[in-house]
Protein backbone atom coordinates (compact mmCIF):
# COMPACT_ATOMS: atom_id res chain seq x y z
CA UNK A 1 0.00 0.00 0.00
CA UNK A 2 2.99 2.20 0.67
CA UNK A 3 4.07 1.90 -3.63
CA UNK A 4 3.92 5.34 -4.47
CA UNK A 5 6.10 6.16 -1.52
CA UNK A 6 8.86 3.89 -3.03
CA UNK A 7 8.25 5.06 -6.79
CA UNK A 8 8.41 8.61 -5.47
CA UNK A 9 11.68 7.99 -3.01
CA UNK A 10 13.13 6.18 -6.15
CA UNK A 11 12.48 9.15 -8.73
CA UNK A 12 14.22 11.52 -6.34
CA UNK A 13 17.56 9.13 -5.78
CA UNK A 14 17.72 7.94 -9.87
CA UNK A 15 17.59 11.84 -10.32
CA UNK A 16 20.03 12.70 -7.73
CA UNK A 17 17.41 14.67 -5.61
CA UNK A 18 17.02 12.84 -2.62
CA UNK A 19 19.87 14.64 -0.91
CA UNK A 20 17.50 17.27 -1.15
CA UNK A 21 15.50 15.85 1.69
CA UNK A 22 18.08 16.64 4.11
CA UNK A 23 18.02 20.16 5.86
CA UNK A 24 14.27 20.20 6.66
CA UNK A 25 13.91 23.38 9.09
CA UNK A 26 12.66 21.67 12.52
CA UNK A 27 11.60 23.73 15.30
CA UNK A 28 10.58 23.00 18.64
CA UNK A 29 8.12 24.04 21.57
CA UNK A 30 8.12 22.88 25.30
CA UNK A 31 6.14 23.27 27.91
CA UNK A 32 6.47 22.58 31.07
CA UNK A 33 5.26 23.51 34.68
CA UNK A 34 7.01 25.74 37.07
CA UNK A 35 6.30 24.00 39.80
CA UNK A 36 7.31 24.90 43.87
CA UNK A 37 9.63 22.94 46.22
CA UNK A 38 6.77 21.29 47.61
CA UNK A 39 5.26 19.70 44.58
CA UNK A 40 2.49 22.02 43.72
CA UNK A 41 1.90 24.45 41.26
CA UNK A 42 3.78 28.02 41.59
CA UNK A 43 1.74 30.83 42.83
CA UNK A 44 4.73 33.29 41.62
CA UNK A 45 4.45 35.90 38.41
CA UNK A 46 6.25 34.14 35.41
CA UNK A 47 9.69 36.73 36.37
CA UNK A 48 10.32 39.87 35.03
CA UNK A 49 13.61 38.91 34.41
CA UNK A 50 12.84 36.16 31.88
CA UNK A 51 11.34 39.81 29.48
CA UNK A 52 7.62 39.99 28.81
CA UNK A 53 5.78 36.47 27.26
CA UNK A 54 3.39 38.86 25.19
CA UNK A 55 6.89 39.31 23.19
CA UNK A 56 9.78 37.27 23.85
CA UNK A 57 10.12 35.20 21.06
CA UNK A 58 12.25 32.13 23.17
CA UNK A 59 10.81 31.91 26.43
CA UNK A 60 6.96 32.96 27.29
CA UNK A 61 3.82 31.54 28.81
CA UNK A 62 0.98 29.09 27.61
CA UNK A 63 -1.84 28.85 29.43
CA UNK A 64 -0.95 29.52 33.35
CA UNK A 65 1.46 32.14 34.94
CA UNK A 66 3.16 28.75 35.57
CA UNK A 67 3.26 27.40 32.34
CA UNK A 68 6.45 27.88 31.20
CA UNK A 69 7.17 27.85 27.08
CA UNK A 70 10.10 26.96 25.32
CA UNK A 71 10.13 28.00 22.22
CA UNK A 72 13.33 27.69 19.23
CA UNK A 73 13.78 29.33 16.02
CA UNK A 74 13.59 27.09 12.95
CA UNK A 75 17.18 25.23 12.34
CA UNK A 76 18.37 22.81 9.57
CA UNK A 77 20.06 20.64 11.78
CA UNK A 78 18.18 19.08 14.93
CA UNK A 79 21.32 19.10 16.90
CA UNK A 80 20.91 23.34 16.81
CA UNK A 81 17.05 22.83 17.79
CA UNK A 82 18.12 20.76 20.79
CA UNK A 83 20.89 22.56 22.05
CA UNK A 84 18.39 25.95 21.46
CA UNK A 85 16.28 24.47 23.86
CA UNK A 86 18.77 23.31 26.18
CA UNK A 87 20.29 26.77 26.42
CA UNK A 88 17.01 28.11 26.83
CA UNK A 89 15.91 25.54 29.54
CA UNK A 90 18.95 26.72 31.60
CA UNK A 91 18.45 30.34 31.24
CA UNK A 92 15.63 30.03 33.11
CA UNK A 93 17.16 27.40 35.42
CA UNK A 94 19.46 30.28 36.21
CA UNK A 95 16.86 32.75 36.62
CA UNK A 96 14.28 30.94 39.33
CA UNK A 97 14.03 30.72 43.25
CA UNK A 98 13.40 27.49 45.06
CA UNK A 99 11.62 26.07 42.15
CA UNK A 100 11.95 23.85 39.81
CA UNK A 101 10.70 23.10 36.50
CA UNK A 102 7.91 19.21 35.88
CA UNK A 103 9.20 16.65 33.79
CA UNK A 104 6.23 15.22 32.60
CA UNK A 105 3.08 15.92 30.52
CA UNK A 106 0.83 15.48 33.44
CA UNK A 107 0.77 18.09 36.33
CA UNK A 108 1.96 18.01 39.56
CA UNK A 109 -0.24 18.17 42.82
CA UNK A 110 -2.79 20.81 42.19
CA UNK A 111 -5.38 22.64 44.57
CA UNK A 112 -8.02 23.42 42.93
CA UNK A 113 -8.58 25.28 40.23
CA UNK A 114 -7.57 28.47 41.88
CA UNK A 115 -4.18 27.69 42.19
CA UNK A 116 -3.59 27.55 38.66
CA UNK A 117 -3.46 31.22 37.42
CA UNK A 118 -4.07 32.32 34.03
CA UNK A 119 -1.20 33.70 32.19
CA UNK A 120 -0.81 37.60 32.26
CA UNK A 121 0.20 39.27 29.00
CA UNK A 122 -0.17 43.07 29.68
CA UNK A 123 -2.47 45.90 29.65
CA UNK A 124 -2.36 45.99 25.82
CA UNK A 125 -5.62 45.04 23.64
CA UNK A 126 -3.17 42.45 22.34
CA UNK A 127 -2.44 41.14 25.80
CA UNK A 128 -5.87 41.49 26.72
CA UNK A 129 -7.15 39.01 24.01
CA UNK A 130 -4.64 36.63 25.19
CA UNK A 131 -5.77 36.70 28.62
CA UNK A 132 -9.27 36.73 27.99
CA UNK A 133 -8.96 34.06 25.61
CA UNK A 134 -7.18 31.70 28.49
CA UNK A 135 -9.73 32.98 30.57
CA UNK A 136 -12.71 31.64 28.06
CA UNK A 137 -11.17 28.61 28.16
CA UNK A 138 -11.19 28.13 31.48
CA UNK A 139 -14.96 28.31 31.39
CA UNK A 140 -15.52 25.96 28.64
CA UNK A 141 -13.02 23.14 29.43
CA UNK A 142 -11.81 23.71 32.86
CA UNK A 143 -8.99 25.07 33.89
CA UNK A 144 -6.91 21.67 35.20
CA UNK A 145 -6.53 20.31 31.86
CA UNK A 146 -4.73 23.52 30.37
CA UNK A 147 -1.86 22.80 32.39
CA UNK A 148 -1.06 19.58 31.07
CA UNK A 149 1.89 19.93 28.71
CA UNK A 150 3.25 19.19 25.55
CA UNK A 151 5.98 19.26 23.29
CA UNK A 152 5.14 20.63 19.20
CA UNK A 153 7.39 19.23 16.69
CA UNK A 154 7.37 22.12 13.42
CA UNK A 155 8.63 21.09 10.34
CA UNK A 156 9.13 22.00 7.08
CA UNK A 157 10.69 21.05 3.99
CA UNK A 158 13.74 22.92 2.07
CA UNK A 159 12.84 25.12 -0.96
CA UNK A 160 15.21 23.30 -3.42
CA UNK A 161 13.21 20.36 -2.73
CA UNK A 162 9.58 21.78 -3.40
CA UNK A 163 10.90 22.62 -7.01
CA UNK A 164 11.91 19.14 -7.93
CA UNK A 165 9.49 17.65 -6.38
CA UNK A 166 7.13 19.63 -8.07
CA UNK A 167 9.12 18.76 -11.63
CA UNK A 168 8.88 15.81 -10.60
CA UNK A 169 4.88 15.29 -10.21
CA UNK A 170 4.39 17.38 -13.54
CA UNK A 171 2.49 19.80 -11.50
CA UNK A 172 2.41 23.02 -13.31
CA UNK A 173 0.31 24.77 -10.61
CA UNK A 174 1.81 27.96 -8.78
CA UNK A 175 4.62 26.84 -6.59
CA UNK A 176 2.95 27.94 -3.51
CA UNK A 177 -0.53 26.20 -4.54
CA UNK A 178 1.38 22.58 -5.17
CA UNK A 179 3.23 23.38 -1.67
CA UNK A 180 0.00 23.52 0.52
CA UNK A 181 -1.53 20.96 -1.64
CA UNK A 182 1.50 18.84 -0.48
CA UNK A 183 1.72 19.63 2.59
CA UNK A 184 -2.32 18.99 3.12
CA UNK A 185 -1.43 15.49 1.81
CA UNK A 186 1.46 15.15 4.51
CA UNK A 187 -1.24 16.05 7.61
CA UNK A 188 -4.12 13.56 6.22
CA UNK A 189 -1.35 10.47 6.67
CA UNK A 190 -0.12 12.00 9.51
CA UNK A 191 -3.69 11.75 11.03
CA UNK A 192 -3.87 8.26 9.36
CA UNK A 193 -0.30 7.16 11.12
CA UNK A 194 -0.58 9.52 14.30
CA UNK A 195 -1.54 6.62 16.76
CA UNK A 196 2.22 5.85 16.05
CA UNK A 197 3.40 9.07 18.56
CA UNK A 198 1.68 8.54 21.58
CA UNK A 199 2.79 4.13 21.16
CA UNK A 200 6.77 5.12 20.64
CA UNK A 201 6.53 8.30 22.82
CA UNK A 202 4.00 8.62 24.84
CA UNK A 203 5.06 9.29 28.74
CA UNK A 204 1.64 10.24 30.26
CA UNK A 205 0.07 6.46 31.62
CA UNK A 206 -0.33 7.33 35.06
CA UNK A 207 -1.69 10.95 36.72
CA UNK A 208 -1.95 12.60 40.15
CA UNK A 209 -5.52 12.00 41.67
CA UNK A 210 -5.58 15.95 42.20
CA UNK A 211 -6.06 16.26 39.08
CA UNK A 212 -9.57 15.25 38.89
CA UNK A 213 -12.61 16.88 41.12
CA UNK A 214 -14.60 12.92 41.30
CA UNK A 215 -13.72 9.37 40.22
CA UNK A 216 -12.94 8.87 36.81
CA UNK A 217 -15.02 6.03 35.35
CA UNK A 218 -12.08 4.39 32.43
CA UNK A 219 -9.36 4.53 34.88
CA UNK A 220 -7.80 2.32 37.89
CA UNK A 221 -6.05 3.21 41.05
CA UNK A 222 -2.67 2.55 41.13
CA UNK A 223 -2.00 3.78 44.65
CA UNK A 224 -3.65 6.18 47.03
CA UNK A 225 -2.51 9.12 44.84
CA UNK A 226 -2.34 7.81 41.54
CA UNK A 227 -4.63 6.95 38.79
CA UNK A 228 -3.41 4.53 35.14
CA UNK A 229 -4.27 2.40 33.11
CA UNK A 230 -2.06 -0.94 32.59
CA UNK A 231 -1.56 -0.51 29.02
CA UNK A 232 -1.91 3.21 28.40
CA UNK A 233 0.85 5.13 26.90
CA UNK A 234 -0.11 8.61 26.63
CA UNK A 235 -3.51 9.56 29.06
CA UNK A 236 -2.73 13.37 27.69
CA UNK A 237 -3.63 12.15 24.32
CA UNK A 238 -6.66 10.31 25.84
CA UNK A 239 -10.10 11.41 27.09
CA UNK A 240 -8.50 12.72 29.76
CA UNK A 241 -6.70 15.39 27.67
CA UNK A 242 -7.80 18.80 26.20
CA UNK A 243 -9.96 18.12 23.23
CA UNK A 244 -13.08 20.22 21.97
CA UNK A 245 -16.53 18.77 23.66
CA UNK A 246 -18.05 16.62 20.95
CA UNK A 247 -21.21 17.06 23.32
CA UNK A 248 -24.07 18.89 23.67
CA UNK A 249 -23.78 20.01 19.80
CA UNK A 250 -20.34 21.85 20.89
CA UNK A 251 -17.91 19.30 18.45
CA UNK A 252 -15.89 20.20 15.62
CA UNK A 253 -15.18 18.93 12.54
CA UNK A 254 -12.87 20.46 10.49
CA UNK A 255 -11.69 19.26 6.76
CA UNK A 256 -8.23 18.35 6.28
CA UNK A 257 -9.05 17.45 2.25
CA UNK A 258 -7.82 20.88 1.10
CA UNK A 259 -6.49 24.18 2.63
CA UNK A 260 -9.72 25.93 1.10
CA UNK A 261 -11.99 23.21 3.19
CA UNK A 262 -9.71 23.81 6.32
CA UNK A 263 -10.20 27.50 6.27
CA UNK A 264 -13.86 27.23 5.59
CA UNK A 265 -14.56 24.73 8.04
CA UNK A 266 -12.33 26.04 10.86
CA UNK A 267 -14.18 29.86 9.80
CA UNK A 268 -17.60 28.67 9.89
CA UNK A 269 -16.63 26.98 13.82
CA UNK A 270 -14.91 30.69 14.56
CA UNK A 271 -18.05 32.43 12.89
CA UNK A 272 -20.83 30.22 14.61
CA UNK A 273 -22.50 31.03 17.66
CA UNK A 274 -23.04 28.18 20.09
CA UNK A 275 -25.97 27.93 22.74
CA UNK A 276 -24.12 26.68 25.44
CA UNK A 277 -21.26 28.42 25.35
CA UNK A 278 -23.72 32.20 25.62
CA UNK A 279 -24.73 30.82 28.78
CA UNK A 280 -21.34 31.95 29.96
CA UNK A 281 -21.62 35.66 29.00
CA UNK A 282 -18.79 37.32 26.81
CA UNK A 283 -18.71 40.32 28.79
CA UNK A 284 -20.02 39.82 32.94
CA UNK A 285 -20.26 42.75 34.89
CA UNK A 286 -17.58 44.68 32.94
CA UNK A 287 -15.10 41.77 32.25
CA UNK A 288 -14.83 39.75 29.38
CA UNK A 289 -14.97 36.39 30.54
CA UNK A 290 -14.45 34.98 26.79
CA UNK A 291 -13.38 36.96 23.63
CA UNK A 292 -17.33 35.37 22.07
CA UNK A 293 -19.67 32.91 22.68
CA UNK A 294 -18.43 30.96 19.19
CA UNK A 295 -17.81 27.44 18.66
CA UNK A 296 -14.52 28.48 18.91
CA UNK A 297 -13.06 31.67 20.21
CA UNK A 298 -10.35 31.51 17.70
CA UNK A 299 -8.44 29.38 15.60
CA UNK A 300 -6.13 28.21 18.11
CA UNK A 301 -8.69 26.70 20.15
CA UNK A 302 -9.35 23.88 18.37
CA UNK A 303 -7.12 20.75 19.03
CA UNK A 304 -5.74 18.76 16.62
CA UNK A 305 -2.48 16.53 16.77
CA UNK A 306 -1.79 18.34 13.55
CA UNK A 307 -1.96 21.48 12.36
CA UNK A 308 -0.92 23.41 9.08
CA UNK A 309 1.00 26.88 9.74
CA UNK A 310 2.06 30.11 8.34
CA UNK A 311 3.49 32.69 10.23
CA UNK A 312 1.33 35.86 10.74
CA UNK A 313 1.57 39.31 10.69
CA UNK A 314 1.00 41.11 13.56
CA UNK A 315 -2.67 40.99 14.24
CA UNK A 316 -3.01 38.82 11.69
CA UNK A 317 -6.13 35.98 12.10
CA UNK A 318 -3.91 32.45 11.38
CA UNK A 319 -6.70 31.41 8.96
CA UNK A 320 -6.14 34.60 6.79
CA UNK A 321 -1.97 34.32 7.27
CA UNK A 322 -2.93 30.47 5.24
CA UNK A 323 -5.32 31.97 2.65
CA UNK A 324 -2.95 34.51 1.55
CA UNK A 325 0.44 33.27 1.69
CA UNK A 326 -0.17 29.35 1.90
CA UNK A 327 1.20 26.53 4.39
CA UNK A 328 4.64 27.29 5.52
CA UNK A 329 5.55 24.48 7.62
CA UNK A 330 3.59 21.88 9.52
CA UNK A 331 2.75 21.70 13.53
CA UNK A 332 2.73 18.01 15.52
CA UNK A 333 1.30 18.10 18.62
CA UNK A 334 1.11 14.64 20.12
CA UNK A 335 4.30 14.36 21.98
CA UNK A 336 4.40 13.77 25.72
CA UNK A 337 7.13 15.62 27.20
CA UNK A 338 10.02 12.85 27.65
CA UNK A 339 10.41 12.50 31.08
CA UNK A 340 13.89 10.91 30.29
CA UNK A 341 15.46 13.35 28.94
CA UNK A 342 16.14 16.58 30.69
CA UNK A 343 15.27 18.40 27.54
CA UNK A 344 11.83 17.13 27.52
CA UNK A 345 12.38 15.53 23.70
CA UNK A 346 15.59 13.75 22.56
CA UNK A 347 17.63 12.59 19.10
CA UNK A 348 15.95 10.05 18.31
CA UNK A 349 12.51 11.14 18.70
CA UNK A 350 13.66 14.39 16.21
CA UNK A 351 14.86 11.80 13.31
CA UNK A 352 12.15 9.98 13.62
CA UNK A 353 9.81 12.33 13.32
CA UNK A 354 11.66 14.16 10.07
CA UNK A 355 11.39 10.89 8.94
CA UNK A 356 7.67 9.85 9.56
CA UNK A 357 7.05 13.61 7.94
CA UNK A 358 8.86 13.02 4.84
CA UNK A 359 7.19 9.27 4.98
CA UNK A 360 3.83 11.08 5.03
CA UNK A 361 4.26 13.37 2.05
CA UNK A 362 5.23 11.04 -0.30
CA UNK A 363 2.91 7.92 0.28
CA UNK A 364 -0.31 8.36 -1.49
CA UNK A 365 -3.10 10.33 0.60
CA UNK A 366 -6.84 10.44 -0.79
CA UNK A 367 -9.27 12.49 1.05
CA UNK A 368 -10.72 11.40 4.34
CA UNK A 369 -14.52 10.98 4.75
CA UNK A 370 -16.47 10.66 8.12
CA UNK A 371 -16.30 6.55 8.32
CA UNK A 372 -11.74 6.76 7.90
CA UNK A 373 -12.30 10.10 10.15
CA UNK A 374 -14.50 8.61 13.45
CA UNK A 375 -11.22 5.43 12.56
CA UNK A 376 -8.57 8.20 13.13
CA UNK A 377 -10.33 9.69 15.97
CA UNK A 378 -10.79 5.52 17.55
CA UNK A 379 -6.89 4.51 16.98
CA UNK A 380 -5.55 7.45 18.95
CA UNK A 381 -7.78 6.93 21.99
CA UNK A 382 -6.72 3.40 21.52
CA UNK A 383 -3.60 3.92 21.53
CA UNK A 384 -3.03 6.18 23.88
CA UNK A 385 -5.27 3.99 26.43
CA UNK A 386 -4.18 0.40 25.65
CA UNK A 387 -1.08 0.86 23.31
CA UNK A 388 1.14 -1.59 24.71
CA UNK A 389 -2.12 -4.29 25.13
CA UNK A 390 -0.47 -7.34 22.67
CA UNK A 391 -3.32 -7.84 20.72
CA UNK A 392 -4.56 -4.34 20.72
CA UNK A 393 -6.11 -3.73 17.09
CA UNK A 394 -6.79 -0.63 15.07
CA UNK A 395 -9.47 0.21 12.52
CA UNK A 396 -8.04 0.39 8.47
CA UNK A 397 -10.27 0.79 6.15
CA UNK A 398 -12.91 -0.81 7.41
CA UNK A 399 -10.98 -3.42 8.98
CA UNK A 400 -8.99 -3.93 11.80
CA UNK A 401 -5.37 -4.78 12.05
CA UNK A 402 -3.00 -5.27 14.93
CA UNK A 403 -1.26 -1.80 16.04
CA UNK A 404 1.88 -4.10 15.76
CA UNK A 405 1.55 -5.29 12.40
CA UNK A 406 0.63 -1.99 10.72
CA UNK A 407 3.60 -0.15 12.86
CA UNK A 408 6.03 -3.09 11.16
CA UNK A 409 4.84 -2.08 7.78
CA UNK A 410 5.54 1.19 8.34
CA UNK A 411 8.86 1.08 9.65
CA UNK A 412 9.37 -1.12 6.47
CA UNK A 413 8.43 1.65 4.35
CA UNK A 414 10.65 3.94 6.26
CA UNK A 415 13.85 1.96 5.86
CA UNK A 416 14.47 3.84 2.62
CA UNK A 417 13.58 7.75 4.04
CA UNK A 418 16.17 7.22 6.80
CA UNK A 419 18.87 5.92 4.25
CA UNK A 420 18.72 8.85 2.28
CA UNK A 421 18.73 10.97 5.02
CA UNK A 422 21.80 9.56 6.65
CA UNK A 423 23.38 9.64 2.75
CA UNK A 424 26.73 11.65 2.80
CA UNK A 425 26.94 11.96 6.57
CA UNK A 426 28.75 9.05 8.59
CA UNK A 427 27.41 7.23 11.47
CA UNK A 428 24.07 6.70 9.69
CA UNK A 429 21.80 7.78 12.67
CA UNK A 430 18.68 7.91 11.20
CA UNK A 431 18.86 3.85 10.15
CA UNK A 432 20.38 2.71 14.00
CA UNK A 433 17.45 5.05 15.23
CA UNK A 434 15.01 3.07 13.40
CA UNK A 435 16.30 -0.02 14.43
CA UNK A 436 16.30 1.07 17.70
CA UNK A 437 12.82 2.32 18.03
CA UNK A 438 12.03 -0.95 16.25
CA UNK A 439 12.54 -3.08 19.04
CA UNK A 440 10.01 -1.39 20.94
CA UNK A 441 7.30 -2.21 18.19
CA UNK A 442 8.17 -5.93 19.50
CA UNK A 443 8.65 -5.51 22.90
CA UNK A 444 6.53 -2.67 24.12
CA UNK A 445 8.39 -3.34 27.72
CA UNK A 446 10.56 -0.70 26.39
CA UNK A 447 8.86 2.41 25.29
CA UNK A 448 8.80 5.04 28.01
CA UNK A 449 5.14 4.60 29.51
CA UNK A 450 5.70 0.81 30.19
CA UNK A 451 9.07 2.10 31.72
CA UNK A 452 7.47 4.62 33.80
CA UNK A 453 4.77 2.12 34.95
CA UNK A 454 7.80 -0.04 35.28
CA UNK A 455 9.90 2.01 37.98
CA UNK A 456 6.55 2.83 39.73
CA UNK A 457 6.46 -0.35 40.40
CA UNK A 458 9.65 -1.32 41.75
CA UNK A 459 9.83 1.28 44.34
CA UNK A 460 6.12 1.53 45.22
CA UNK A 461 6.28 5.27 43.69
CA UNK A 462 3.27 7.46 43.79
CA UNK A 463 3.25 9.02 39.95
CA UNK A 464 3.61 12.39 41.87
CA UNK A 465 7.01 10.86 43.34
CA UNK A 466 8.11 9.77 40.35
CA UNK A 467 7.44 12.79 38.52
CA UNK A 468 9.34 14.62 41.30
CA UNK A 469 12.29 12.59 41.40
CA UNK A 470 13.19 13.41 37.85
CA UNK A 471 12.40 16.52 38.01
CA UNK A 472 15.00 16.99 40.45
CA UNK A 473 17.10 14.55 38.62
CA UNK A 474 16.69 17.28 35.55
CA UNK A 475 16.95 20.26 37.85
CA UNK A 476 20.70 19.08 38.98
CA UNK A 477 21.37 18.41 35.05
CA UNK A 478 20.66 22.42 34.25
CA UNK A 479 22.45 23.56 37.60
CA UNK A 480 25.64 22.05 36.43
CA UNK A 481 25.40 22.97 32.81
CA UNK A 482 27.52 25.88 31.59
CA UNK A 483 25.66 28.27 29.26
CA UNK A 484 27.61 29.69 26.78
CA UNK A 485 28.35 33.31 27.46
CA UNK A 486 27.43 34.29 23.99
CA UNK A 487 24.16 32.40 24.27
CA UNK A 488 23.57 33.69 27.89
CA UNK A 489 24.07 37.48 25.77
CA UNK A 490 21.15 36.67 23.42
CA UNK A 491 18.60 35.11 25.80
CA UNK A 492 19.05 38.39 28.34
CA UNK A 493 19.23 41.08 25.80
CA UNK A 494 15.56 39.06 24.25
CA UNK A 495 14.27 39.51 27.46
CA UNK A 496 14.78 42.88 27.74
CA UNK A 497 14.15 43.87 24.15
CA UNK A 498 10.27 41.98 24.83
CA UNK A 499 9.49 44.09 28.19
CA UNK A 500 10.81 46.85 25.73
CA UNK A 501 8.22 46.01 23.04
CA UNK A 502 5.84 44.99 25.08
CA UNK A 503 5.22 48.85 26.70
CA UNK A 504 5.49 50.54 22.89
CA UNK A 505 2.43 47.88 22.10
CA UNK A 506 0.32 49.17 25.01
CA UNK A 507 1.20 52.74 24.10
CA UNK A 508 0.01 52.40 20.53
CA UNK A 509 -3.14 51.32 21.61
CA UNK A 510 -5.57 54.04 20.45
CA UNK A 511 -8.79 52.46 20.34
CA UNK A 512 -10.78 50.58 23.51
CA UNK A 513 -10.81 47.10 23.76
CA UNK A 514 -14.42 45.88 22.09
CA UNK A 515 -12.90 47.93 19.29
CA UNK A 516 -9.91 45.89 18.93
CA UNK A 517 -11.51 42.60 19.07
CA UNK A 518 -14.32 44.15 16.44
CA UNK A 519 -11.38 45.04 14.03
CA UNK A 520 -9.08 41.97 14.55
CA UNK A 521 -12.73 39.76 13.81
CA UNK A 522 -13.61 41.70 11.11
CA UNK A 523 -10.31 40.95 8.92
């Protein structure tokens, strides 16, 4: 099923193009919790010294005041994306007080929802929409699963490339139209093969007990403190984890057929009031307690392991940035942060990802209708909840097949993407990381969830202990780290240059807030 793939692959090495798969930009976003020497969520301002998270490009806030973000600039090697995030990690190492930062997906100890404080961005319309934005979510999903985070793999593919590959398919459309076709053909199979993340990578299979006001009906007690499920991989990317209400008329269905579908469907959810969601109130006794009482607020509020991206202007609504100037690159957001690895992702993870991504382009990809949709939507819950269950099976085409057969076939049909990637440079990483990750399609004993589960085990460890003891384990891996002087220089003088920008943004403003939001919707 995977033939066009290898007639493709095979075209681009008999013309001496498949060197031009290598140097892919891949950029990277982490979050993760500041979290106090006690376990529990910070109650502290994200610090002044880190600059302003309206406008600091490297290091700002998602959700919560305590929701740190990591963010890198695109690089064509994932070595530089790593050690960006490294340096960046141990900036603000350097810069906090008896806390440290969570090394896992799933939060620490939490009190309520009023210990978890929504992010601050400014008195600024701008900063304002952010805020009220969080603060609209809050009301429609609850505030406990915001802080759950993640780690977004972006990635595109180098401009050389796009013009053979374009010669190559005969496609005499304009070269931005054939590149958003493309890449809408790379996010259908990437829905299609997603379930694959959360099995390799997922490190979410057991959760704190505070994180949940009652009993939760799927799950099972581990301990006194800690809920899982035997063969779950990835709870974050379960039912558990933020996803749009399918309830109550409230669900969302956007198109992924065609970047014309995607903005019409994801407008129409932006554009569309919904019942339940007025019941809130937009603006309640002078504050805005959500930016409208849409479907969705805005385009970012729908979640999707995937999403197409193009970098907008400022002010600039996301689905306009794609309508005029196309898909730039391409957004996964599946990953569990890796509680392994002090950086929250690792090597291996980043090659095989590039190569799953280039895997995904150039096997075939028809549309997807609603039966192959509700399959996609099925094999990730599956996954994510009984992943590493031996004779767990997922729905194809009507059928199902064992997650363990269909994951050999496609590391079969990877075998050639990570040999011309590692063609010209020695070592040949990408084919020893495959063979690697492999042996964890066989013997799921050794992806990180059954690992986790695994050392939980063995030393009768709350997940809340566990979580802690790397996190300290990571914390003494940042103290010890030397940051480059030079790279110290650029993260300080960002931070300064945001709180900088950040007050010349709130002294443009001109007009009140309901205007702002009235222009920005209007575009």
């Amino acid at each position: 099923m995977y033939t066009l793939a290898d007639k493709r692959l095979t075209r681009l090495n008999s013309s001496g193009n498949s060197n031009l798969l290598r140097g892919g930009l891949i950029g990277l976003e982490k979050e993760s919790l500041r979290v106090s020497a006690a376990g529990s969520i910070a109650q502290t301002l994200h610090p002044r010294v880190l600059g302003a998270a309206l406008s600091n490009p490297y290091v700002t806030t998602d959700y919560s005041e305590a929701l740190a973000e990591f963010i890198t600039p695109p690089f064509a090697s994932l070595s530089e994306s790593l050690a960006f995030l490294r340096d960046a990690q141990k900036f603000v190492y350097d810069n906090l007080e008896d806390e440290i930062l969570w090394a896992t997906s799933m939060p620490c100890i939490l009190e309520g929802v009023a210990s978890i404080a929504i992010a601050r961005y400014g008195s600024s319309n701008a900063g304002m929409m952010k805020t009220v934005y969080r603060r609209g979510l809050g009301h429609r999903y609850g505030r406990v699963m915001q802080v759950i985070a993640g780690v977004h793999f972006n990635y595109s593919l180098p401009e050389a490339f796009w013009r053979a590959f374009q010669e190559q398919e005969a496609d005499d459309s304009p070269a931005q139209d054939f590149i958003s076709k493309s890449y809408f053909a790379l996010i259908r199979n990437l829905l299609r093969f997603g379930w694959l993340v959360p099995y390799l990578f997922g490190a979410s299979p057991a959760v704190c007990k505070s994180y949940f006001a009652g009993e939760p009906a799927d799950l099972e007690a581990f301990d006194e403190s800690t809920y899982y499920l035997p063969y779950a991989t990835s709870l974050r990317m379960g039912d558990i984890g933020y996803q749009n209400s399918k309830e109550q008329g409230t669900g969302v269905n956007i198109c992924y057929n065609d970047l014309d579908s995607y903005i019409e469907t994801l407008s129409w959810a932006i554009e569309t009031p919904c019942p339940i969601y007025a019941k809130i109130g937009v603006v309640v006794n002078g504050r805005y307690e959500q930016l409208n009482a849409n479907i969705l607020q805005i385009e970012n509020e729908y979640y999707s392991t995937v999403r197409p991206k193009q970098i907008p202007l400022r002010d600039e609504k996301p689905t306009l940035s794609l309508r005029r100037r196309g898909v730039r690159y391409v957004e996964l957001r599946s990953l569990d942060v890796n509680a392994y690895d002090p950086l929250g992702i690792n090597e291996d993870q980043l090659r095989f990802l590039e190569a799953l991504m280039i895997f995904c382009l150039l096997v075939d990809s028809p549309p997807i209708g609603a039966e192959e949709r509700r399959e996609i939507d099925e094999n990730v819950i599956r996954s994510a909840h009984r992943g590493r269950e031996p004779s767990l099976a997922l729905w194809r085409k009507g059928r199902e097949i064992r997650l363990r057969d269909w994951a050999v076939e496609i590391f079969d049909a990877l075998q050639g993407i990570c040999a011309a990637l590692d063609s010209g440079r020695a070592g040949g990483a990408y084919i020893t990381t495959l063979s690697r990750l492999r042996e964890w399609v066989h013997d799921p004993d050794r992806t990180p969830s059954a690992r986790m589960l695994a050392e939980m085990y063995e030393r009768s460890e709350s997940f809340h202990y566990f979580a802690k003891r790397m996190s300290l384990k990571h914390n003494r891996y940042f103290r010890e780290l030397d940051l480059n002087p030079e790279r110290r220089r650029h993260f300080a003088e960002a931070s300064e240059a945001s709180l900088r920008r950040q007050q010349e943004i709130e002294t443009a403003d001109d007009i009140s807030f309901a205007e702002y939001l009235a222009h920005y919707f209007a575009q």
